[in-house]
C-alpha atoms as a PDB file:
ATOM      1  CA  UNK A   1      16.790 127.543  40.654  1.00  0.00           C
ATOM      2  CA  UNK A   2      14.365 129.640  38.336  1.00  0.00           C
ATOM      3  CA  UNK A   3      14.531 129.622  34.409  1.00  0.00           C
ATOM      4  CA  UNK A   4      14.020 132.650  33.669  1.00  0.00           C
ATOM      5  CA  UNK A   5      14.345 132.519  29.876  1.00  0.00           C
ATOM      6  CA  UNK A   6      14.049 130.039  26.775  1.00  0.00           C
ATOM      7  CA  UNK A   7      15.730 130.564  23.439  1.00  0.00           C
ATOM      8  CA  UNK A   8      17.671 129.042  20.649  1.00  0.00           C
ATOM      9  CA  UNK A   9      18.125 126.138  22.409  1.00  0.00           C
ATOM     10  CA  UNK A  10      19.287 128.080  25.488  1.00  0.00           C
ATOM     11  CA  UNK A  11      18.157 128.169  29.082  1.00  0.00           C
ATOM     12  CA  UNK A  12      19.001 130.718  31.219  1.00  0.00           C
ATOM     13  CA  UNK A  13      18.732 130.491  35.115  1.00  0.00           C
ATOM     14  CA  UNK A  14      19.335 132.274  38.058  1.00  0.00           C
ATOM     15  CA  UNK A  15      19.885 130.014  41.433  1.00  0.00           C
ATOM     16  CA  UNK A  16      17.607 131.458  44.608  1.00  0.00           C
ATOM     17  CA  UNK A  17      20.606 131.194  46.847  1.00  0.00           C
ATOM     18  CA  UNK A  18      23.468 132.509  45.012  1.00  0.00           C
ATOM     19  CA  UNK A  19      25.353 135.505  45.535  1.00  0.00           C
ATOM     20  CA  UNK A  20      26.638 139.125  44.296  1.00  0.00           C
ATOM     21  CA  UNK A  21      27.437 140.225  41.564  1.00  0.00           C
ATOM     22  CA  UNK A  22      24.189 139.420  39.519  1.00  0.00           C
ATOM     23  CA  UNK A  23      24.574 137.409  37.199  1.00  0.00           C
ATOM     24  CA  UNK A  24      22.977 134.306  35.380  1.00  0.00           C
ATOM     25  CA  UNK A  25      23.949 131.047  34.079  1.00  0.00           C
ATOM     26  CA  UNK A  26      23.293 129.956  30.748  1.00  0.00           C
ATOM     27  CA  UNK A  27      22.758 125.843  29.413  1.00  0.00           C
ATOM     28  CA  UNK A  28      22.724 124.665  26.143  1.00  0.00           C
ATOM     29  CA  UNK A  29      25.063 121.651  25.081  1.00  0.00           C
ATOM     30  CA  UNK A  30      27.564 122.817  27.812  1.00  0.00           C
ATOM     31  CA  UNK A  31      27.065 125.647  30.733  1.00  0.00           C
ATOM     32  CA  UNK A  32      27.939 129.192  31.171  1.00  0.00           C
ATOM     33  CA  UNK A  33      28.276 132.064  34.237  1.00  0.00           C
ATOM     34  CA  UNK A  34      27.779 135.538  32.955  1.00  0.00           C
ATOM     35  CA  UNK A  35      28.101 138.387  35.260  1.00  0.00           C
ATOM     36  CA  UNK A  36      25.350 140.440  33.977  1.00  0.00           C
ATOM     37  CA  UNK A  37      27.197 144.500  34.842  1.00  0.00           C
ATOM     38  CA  UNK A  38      30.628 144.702  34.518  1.00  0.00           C
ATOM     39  CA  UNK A  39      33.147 147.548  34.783  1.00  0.00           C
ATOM     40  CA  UNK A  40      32.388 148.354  30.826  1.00  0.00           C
ATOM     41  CA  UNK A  41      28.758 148.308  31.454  1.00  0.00           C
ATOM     42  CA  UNK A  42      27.606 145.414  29.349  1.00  0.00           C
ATOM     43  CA  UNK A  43      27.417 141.413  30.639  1.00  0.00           C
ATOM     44  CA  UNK A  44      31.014 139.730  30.864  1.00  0.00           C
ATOM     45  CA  UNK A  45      31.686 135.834  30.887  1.00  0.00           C
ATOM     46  CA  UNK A  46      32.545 134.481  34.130  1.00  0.00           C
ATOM     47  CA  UNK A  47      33.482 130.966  32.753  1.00  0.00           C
ATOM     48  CA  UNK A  48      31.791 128.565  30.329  1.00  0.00           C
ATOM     49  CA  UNK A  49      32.516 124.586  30.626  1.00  0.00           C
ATOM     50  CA  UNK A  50      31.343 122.243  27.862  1.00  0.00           C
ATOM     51  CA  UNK A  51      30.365 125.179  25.386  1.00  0.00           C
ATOM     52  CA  UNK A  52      32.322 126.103  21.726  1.00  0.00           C
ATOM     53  CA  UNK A  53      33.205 129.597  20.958  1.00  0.00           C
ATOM     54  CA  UNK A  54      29.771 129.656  18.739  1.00  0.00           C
ATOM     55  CA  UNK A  55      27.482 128.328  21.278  1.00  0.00           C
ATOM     56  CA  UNK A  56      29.298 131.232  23.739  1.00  0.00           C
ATOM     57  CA  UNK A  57      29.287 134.077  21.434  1.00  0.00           C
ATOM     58  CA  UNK A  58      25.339 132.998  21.341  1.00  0.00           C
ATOM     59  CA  UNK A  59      24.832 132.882  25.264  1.00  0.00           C
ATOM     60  CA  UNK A  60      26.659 136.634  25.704  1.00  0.00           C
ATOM     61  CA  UNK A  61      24.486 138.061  22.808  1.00  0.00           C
ATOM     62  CA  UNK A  62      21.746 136.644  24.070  1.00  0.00           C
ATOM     63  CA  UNK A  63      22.384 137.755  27.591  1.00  0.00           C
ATOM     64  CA  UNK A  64      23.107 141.675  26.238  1.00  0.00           C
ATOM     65  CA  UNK A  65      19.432 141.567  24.063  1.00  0.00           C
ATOM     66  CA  UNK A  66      18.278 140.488  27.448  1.00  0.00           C
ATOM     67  CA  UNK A  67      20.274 142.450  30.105  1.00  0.00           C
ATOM     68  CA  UNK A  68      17.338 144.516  31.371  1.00  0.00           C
ATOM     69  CA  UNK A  69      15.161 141.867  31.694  1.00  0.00           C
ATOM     70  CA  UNK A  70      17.506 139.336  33.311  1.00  0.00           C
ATOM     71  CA  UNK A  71      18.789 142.567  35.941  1.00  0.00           C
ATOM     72  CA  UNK A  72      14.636 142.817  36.890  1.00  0.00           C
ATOM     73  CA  UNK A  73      14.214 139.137  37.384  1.00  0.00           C
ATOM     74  CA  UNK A  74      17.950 138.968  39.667  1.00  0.00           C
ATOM     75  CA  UNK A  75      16.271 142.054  41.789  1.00  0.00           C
ATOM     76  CA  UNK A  76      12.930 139.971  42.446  1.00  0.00           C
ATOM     77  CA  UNK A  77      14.590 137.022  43.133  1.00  0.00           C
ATOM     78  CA  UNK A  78      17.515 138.750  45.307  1.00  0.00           C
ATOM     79  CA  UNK A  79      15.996 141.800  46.574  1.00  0.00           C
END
């Protein structure tokens, strides 16, 4: 597991052994999978357990502001 990113009271990690399609997960008070391309081109929620609508709406917009960034760090990690 790396944490890749730190904000808002957000972490955002990407596990060493997971699998296709990148994507990251996403803890605050809960816990959130967000596939970071999706068929529209921008991230898409997977599932969230634990989180409110406001504390999702946060993760996705943070994970969009962030896309680039989090698509480098899944490419060093995953190759």
């Amino acid at each position: 597991m790396a944490t890749i990113f730190r904000a808002g009271g957000l972490r955002v990690i990407i596990f060493v052994d997971d699998h296709e399609p990148a994507h990251v997960h996403v803890f605050g008070d809960g816990h959130a999978k967000i596939n970071l391309v999706s068929r529209s081109g921008s991230p898409e929620l997977v599932w969230s357990a634990g989180m409110n609508g406001a504390e999702r709406r946060r993760a996705l917009s943070l994970v969009a502001e962030h896309r680039e960034l989090f698509l480098a760090r899944w490419e060093a990690i995953h190759g």
